[in-house]
PDB file of N, CA and C in Angstrom:
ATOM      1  N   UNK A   1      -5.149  14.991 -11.047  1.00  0.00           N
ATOM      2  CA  UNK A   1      -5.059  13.571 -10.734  1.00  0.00           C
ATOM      3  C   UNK A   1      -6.179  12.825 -11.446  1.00  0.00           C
ATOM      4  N   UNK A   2      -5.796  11.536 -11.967  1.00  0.00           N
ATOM      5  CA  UNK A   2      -6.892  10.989 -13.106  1.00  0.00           C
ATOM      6  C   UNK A   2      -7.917  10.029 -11.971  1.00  0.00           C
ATOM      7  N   UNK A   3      -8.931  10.174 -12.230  1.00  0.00           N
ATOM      8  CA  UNK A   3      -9.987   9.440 -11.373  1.00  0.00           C
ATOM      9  C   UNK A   3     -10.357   8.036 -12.016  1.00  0.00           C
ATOM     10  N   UNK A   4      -9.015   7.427 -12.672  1.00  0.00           N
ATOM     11  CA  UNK A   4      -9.173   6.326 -13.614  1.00  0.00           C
ATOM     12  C   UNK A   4      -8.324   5.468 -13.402  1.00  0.00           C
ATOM     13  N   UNK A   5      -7.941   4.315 -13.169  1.00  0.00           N
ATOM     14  CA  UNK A   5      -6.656   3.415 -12.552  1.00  0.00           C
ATOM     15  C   UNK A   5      -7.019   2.384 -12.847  1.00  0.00           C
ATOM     16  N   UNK A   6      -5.784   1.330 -12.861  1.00  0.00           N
ATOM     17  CA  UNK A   6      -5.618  -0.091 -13.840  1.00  0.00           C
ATOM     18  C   UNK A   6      -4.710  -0.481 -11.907  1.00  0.00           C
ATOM     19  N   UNK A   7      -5.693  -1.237 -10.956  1.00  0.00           N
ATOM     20  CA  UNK A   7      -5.299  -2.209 -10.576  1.00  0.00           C
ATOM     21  C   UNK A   7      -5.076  -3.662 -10.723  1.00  0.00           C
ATOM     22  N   UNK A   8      -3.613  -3.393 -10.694  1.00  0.00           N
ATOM     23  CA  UNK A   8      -2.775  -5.209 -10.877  1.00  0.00           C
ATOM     24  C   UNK A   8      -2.743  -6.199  -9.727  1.00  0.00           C
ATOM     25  N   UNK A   9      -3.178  -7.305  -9.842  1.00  0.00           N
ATOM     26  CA  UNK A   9      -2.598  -8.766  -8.876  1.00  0.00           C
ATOM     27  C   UNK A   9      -2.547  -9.306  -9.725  1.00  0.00           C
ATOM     28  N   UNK A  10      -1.767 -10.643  -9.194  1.00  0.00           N
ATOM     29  CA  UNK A  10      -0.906 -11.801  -9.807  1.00  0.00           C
ATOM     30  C   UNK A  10      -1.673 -12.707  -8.896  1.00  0.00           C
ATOM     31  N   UNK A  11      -1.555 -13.836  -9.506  1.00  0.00           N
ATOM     32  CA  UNK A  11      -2.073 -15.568  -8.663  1.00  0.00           C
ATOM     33  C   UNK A  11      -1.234 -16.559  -9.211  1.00  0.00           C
ATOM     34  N   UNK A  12      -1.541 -17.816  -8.829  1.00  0.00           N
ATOM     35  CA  UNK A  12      -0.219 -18.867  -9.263  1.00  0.00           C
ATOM     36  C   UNK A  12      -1.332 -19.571  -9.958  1.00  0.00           C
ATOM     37  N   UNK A  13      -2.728 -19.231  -9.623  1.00  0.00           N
ATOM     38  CA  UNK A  13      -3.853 -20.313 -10.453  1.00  0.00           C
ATOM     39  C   UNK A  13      -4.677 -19.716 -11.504  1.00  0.00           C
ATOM     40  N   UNK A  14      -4.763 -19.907 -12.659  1.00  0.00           N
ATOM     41  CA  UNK A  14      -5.727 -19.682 -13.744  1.00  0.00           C
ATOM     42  C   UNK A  14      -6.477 -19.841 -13.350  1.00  0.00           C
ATOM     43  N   UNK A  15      -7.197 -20.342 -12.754  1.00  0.00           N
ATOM     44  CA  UNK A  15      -8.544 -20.568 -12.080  1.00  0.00           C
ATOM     45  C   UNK A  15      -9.403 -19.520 -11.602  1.00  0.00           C
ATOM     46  N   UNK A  16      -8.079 -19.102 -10.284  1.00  0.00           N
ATOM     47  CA  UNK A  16      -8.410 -17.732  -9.432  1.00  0.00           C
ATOM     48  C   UNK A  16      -8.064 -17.179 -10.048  1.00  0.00           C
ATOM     49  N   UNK A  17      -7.473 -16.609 -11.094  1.00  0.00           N
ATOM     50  CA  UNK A  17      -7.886 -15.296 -11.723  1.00  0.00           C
ATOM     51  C   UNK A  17      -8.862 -15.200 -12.667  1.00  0.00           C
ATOM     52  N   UNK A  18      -9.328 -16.084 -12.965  1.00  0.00           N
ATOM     53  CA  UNK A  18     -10.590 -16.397 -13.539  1.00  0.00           C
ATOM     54  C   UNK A  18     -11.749 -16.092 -12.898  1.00  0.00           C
ATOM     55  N   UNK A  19     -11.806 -16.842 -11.708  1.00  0.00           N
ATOM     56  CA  UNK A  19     -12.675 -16.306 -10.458  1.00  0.00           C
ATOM     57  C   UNK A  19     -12.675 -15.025 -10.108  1.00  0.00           C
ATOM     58  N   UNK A  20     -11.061 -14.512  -9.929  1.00  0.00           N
ATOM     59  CA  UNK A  20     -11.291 -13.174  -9.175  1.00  0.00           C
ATOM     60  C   UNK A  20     -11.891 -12.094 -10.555  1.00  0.00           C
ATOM     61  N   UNK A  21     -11.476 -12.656 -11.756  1.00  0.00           N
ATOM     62  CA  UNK A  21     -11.774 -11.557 -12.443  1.00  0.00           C
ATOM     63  C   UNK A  21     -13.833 -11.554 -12.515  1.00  0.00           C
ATOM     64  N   UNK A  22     -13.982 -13.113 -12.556  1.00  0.00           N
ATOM     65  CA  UNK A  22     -15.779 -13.321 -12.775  1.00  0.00           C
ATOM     66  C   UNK A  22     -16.316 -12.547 -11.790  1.00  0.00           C
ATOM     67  N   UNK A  23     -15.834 -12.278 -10.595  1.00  0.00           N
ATOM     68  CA  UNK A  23     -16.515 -11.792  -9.299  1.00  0.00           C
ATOM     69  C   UNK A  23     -16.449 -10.266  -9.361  1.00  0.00           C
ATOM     70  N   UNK A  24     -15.569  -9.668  -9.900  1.00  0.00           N
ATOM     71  CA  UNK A  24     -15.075  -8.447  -9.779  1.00  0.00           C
ATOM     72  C   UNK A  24     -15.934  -7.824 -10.561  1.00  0.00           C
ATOM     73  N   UNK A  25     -16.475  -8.454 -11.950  1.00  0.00           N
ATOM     74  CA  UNK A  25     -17.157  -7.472 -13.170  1.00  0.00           C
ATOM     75  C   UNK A  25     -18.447  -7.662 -12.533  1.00  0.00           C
ATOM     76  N   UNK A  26     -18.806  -8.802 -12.228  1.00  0.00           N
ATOM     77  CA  UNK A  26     -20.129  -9.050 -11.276  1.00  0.00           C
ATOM     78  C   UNK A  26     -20.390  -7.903 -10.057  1.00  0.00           C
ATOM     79  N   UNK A  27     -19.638  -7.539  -9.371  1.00  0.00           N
ATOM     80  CA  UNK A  27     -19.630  -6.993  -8.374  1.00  0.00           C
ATOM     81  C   UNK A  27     -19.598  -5.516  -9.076  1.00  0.00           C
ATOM     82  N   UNK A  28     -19.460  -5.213 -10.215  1.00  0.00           N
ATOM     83  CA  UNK A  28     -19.443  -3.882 -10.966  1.00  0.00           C
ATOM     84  C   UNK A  28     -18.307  -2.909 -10.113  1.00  0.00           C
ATOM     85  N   UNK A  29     -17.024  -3.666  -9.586  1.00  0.00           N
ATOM     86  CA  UNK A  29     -15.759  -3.315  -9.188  1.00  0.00           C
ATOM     87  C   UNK A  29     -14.762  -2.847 -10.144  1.00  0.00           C
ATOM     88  N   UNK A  30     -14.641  -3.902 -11.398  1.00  0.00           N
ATOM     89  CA  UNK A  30     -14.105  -2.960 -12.534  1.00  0.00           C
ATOM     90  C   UNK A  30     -14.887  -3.406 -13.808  1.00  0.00           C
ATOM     91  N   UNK A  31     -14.502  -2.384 -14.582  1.00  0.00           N
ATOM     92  CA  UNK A  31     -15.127  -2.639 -15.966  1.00  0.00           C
ATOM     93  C   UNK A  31     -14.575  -3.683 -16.804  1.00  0.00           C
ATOM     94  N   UNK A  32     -13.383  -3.769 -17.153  1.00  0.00           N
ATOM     95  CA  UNK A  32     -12.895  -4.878 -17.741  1.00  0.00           C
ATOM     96  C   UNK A  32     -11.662  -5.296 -17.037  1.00  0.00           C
ATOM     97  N   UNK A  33     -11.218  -6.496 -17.462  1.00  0.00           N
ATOM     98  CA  UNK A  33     -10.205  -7.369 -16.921  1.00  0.00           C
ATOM     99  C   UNK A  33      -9.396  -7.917 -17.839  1.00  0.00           C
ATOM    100  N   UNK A  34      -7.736  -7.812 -18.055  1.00  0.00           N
ATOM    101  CA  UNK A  34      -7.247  -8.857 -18.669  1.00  0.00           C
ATOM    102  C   UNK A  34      -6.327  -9.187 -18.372  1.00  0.00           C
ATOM    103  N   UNK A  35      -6.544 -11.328 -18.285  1.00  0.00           N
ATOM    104  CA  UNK A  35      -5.664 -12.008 -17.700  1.00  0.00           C
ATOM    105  C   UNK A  35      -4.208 -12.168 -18.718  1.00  0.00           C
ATOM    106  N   UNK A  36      -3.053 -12.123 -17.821  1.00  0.00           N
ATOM    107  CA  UNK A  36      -1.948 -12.699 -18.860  1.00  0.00           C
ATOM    108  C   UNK A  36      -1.413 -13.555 -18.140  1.00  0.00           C
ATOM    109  N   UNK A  37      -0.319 -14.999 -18.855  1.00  0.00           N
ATOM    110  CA  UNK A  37       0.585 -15.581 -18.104  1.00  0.00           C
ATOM    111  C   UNK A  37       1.583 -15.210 -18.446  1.00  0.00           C
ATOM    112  N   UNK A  38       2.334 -15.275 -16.837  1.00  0.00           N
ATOM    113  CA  UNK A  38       3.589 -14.400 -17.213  1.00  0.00           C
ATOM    114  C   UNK A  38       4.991 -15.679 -16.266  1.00  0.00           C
ATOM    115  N   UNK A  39       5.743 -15.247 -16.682  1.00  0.00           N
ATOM    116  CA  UNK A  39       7.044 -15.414 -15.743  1.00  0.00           C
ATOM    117  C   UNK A  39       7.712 -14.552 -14.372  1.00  0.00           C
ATOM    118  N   UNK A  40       7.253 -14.833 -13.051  1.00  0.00           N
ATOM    119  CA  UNK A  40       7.385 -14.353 -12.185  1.00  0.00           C
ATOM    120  C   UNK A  40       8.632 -14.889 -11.565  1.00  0.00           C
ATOM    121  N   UNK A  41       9.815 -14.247 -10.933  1.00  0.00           N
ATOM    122  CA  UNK A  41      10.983 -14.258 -10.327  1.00  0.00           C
ATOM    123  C   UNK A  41      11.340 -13.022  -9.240  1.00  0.00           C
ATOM    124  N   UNK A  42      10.952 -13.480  -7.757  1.00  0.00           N
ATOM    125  CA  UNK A  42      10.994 -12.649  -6.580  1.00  0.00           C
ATOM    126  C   UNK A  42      11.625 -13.105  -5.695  1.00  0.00           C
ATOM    127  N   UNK A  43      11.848 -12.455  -4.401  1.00  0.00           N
ATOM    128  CA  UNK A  43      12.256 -12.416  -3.398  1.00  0.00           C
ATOM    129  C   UNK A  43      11.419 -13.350  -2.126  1.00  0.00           C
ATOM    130  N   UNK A  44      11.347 -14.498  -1.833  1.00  0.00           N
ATOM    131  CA  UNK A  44      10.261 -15.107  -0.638  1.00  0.00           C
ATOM    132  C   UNK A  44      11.091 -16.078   0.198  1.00  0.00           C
ATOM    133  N   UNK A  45      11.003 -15.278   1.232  1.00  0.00           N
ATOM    134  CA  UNK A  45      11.201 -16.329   2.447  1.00  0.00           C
ATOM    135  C   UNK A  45      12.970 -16.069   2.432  1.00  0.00           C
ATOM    136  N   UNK A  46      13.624 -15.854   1.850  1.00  0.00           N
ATOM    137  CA  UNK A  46      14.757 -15.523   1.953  1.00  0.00           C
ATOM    138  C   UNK A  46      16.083 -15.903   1.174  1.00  0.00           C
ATOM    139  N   UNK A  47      14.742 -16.068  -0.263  1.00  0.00           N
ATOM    140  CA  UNK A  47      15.315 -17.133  -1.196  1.00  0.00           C
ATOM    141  C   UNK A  47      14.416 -16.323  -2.806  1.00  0.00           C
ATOM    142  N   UNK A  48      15.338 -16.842  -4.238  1.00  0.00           N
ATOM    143  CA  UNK A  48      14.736 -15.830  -4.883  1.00  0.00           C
ATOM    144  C   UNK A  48      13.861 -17.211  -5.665  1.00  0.00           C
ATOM    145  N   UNK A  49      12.668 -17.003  -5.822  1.00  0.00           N
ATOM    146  CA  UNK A  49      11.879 -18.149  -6.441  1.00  0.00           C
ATOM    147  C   UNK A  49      11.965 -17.524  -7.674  1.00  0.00           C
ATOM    148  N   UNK A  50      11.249 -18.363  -9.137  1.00  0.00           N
ATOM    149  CA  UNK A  50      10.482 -18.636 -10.054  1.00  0.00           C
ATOM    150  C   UNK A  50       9.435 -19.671 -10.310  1.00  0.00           C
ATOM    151  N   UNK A  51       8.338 -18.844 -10.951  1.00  0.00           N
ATOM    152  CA  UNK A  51       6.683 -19.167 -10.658  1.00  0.00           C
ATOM    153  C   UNK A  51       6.701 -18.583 -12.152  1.00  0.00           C
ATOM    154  N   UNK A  52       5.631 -19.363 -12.250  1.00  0.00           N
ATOM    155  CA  UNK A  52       4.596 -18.967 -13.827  1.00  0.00           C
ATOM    156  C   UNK A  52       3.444 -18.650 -12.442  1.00  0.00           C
ATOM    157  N   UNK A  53       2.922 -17.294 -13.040  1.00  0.00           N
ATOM    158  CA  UNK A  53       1.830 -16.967 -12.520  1.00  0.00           C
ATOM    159  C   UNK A  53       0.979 -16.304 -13.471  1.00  0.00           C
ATOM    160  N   UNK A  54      -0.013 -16.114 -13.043  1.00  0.00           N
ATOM    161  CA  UNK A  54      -0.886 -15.232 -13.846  1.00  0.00           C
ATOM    162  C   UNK A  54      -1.389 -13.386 -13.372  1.00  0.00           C
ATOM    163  N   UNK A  55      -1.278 -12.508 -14.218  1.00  0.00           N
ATOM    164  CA  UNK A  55      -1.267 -10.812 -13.638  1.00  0.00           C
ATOM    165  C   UNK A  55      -2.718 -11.094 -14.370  1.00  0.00           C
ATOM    166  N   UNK A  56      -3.203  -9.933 -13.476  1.00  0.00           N
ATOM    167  CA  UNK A  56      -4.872  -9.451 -13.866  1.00  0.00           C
ATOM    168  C   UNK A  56      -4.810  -7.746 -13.416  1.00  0.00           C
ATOM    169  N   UNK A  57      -4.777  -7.016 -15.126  1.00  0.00           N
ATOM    170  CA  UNK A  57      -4.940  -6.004 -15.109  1.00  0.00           C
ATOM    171  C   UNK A  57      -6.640  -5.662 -14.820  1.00  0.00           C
ATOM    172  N   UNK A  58      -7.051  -4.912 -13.619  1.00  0.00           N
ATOM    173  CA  UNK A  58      -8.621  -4.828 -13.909  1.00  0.00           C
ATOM    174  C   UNK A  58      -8.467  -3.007 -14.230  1.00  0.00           C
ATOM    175  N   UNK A  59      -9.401  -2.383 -14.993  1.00  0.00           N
ATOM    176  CA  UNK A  59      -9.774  -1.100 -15.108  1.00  0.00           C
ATOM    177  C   UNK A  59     -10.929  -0.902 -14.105  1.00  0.00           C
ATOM    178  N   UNK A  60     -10.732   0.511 -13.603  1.00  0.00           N
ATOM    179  CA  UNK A  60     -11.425   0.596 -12.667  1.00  0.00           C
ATOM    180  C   UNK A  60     -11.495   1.977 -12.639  1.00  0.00           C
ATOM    181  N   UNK A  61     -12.255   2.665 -11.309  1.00  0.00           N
ATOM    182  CA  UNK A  61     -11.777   4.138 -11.048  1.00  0.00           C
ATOM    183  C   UNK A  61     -11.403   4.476 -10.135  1.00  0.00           C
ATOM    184  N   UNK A  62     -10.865   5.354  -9.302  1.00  0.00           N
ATOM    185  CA  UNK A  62     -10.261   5.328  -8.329  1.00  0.00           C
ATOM    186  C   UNK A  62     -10.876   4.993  -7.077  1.00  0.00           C
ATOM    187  N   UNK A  63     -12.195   5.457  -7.248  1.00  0.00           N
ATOM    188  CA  UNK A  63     -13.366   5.245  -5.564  1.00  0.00           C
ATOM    189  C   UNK A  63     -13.412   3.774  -6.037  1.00  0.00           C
ATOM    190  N   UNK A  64     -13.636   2.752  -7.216  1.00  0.00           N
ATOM    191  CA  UNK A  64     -13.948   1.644  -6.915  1.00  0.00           C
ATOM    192  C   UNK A  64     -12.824   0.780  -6.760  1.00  0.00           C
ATOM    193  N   UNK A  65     -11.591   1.320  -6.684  1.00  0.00           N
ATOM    194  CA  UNK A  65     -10.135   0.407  -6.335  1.00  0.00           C
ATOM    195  C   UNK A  65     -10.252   0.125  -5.243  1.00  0.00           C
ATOM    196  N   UNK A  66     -10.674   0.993  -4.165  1.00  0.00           N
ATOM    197  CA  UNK A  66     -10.631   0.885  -2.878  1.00  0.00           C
ATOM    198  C   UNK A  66     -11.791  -0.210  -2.182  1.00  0.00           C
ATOM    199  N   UNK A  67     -12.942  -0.606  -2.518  1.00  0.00           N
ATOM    200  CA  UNK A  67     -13.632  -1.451  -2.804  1.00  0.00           C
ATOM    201  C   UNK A  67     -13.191  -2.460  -3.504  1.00  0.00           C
ATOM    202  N   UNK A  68     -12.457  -2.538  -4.612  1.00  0.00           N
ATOM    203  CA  UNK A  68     -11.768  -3.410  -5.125  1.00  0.00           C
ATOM    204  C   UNK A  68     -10.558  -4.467  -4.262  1.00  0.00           C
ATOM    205  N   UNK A  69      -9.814  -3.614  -3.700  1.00  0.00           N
ATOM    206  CA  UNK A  69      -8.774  -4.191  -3.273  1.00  0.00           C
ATOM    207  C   UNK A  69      -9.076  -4.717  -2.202  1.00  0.00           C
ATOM    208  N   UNK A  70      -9.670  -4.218  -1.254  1.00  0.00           N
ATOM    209  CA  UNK A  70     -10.319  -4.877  -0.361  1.00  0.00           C
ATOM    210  C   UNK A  70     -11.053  -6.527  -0.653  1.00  0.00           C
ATOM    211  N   UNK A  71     -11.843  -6.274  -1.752  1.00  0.00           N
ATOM    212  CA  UNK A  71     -12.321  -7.766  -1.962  1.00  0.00           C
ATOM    213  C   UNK A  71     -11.370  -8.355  -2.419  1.00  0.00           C
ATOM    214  N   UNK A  72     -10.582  -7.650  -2.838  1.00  0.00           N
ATOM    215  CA  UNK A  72      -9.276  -9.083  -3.680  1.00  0.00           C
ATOM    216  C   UNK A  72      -8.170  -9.703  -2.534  1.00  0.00           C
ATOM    217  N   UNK A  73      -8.070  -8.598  -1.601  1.00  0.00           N
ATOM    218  CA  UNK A  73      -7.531  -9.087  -0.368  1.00  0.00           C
ATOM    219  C   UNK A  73      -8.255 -10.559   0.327  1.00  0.00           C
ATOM    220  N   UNK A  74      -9.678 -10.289   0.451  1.00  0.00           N
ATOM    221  CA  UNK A  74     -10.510 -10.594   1.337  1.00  0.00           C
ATOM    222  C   UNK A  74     -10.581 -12.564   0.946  1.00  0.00           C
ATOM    223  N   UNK A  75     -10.500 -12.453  -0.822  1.00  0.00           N
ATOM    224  CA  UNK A  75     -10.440 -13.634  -1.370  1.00  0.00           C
ATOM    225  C   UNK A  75      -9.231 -14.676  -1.813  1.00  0.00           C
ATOM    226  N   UNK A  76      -8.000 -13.579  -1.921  1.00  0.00           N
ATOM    227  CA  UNK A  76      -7.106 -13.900  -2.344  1.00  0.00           C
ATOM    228  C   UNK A  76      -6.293 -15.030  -1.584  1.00  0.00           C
ATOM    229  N   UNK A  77      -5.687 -16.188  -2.539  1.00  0.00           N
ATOM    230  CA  UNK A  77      -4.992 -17.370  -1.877  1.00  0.00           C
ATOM    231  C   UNK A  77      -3.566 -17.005  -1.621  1.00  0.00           C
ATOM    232  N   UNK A  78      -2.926 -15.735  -1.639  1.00  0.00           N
ATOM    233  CA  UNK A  78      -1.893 -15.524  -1.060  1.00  0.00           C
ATOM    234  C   UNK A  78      -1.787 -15.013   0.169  1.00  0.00           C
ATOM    235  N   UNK A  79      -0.728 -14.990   0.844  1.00  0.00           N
ATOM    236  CA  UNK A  79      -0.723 -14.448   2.163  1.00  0.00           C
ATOM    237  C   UNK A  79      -0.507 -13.008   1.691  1.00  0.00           C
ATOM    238  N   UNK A  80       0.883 -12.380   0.974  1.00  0.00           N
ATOM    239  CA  UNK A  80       1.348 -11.233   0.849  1.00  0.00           C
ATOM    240  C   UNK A  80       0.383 -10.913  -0.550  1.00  0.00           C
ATOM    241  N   UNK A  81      -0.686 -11.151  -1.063  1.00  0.00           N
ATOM    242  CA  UNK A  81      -0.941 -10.545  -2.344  1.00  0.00           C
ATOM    243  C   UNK A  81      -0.432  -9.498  -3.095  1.00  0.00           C
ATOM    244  N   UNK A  82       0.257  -9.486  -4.227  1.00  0.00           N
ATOM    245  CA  UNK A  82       0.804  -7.955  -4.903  1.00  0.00           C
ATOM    246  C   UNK A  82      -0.601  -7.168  -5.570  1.00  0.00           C
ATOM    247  N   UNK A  83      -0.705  -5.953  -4.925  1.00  0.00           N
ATOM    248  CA  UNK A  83      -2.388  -5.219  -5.680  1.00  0.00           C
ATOM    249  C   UNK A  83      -1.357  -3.720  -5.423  1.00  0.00           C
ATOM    250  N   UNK A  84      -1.337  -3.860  -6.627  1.00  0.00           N
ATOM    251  CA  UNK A  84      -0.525  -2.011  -7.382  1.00  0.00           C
ATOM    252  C   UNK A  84      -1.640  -1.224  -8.267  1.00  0.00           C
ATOM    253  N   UNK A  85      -1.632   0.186  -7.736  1.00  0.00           N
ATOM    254  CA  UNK A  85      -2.800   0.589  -8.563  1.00  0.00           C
ATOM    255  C   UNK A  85      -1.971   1.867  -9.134  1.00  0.00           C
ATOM    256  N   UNK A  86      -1.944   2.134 -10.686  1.00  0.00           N
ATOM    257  CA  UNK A  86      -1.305   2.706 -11.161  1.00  0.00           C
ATOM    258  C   UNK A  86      -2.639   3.432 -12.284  1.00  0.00           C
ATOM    259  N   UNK A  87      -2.354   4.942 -12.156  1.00  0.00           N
ATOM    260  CA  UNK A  87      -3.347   5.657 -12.478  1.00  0.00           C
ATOM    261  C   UNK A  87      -3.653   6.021 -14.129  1.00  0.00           C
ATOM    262  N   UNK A  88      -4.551   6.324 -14.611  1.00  0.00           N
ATOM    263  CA  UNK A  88      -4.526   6.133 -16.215  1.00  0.00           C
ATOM    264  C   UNK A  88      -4.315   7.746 -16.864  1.00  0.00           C
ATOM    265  N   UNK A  89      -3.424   7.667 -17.305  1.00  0.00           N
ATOM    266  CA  UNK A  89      -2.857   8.995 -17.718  1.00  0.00           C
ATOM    267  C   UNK A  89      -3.337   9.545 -18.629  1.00  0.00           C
ATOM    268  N   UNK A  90      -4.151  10.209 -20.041  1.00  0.00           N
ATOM    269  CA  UNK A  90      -4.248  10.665 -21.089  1.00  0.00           C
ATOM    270  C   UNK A  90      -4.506   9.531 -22.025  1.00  0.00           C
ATOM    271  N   UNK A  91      -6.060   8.601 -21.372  1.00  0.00           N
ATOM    272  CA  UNK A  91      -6.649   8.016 -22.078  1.00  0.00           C
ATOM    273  C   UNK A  91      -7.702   8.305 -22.646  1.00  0.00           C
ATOM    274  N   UNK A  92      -7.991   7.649 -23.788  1.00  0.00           N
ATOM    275  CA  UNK A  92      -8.981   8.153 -25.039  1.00  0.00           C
ATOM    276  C   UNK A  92     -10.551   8.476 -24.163  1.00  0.00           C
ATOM    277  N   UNK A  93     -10.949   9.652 -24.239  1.00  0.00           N
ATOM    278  CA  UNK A  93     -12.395  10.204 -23.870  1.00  0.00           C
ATOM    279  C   UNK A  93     -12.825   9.127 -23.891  1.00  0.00           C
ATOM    280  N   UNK A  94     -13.321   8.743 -24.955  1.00  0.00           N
ATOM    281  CA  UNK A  94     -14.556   7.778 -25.477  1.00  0.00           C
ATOM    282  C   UNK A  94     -14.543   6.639 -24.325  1.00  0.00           C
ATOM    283  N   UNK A  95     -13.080   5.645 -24.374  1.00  0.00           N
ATOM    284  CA  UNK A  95     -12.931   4.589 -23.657  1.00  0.00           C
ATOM    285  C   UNK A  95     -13.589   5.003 -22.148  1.00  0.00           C
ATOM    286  N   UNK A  96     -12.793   6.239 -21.286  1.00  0.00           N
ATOM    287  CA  UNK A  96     -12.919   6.318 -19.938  1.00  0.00           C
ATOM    288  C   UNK A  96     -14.598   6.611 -19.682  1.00  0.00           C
ATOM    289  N   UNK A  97     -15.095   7.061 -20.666  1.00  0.00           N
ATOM    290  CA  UNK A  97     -16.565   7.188 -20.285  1.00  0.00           C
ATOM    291  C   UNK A  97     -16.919   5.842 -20.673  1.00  0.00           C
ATOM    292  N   UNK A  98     -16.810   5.088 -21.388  1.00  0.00           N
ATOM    293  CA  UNK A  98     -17.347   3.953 -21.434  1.00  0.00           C
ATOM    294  C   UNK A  98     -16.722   2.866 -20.062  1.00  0.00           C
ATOM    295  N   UNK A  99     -15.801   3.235 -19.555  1.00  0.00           N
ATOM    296  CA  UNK A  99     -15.686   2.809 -18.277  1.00  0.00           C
ATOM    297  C   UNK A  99     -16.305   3.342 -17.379  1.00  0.00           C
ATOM    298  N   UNK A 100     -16.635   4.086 -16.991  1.00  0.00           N
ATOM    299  CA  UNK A 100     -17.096   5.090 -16.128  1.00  0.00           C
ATOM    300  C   UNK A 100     -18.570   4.153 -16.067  1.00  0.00           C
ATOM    301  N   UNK A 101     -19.220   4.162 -17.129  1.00  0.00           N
ATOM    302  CA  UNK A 101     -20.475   4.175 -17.631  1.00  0.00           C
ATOM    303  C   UNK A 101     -20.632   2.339 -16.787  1.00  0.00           C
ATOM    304  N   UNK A 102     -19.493   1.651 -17.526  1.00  0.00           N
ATOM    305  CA  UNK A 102     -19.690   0.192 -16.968  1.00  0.00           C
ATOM    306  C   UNK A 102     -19.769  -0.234 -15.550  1.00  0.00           C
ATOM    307  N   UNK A 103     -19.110   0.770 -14.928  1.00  0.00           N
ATOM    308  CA  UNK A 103     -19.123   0.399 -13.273  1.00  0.00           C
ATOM    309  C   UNK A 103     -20.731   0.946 -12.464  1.00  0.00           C
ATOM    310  N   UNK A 104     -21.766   1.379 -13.704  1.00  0.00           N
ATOM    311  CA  UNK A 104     -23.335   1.836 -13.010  1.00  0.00           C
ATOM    312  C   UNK A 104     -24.124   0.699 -13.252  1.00  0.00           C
ATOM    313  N   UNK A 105     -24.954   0.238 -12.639  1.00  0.00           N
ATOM    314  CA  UNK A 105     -25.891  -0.882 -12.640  1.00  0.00           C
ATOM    315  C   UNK A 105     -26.351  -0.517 -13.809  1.00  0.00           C
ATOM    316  N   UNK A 106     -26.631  -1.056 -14.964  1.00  0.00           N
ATOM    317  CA  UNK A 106     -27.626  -1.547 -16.134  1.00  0.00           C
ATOM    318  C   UNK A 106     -26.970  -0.928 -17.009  1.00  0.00           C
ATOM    319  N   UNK A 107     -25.874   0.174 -16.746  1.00  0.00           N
ATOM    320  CA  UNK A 107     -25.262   0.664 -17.977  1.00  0.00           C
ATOM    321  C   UNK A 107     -24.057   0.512 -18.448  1.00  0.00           C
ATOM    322  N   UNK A 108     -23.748   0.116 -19.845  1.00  0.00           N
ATOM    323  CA  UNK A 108     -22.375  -0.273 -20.188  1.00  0.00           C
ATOM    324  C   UNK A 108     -22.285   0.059 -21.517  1.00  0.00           C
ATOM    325  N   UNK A 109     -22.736   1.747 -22.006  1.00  0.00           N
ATOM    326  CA  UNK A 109     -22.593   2.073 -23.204  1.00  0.00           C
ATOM    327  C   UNK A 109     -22.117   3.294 -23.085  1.00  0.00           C
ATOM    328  N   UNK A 110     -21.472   4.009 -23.983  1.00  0.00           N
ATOM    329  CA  UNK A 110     -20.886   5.445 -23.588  1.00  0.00           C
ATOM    330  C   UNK A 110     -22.264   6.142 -23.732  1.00  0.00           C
TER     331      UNK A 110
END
């Protein structure tokens, strides 16, 4: 099992994912973050919406998802927030230690 994972949320505001991502690298929760806008079409309330929202892939590792998600819960402007953590399969050495490395206070070099 990889001790390396790319947790996803979505927001409806550029803003807050801006925020959630500024707080998160601050908080040395994940190493990097990247925002996309996307086209969202779901299921709410009993009706199928479309939303432009924004997804925020953060890299992380598995002990700090759990810390992670928690704060993204804790801040997040949705009621149901979507936070999927999907694990990193047969990624490049170099990168995961340089993640690894980014989530320690003062260090962010392989």
């Amino acid at each position: 099992m990889s001790e390396y994972v790319i947790l996803i949320t979505t927001t409806d505001k550029k803003e807050e994912a801006e925020k959630l991502t500024k707080e998160c690298l601050e908080k040395k929760l994940a190493a990097c973050a990247q925002i996309f806008e996307i086209n969202s079409q779901y299921w709410w309330n009993g009706k199928i919406e479309n939303a432009i929202e924004y997804r925020i892939e953060f890299k992380t590792t598995k002990t700090k998802s759990r810390e992670l998600k928690k704060f993204i819960k804790s801040i997040h402007s949705y009621q149901t927030p979507e936070i999927i953590k999907i694990q990193i399969v047969g990624g490049d050495k170099n990168y995961l230690k340089w993640l690894k490395n980014s989530l320690k206070w003062g260090k962010n070099e392989p």
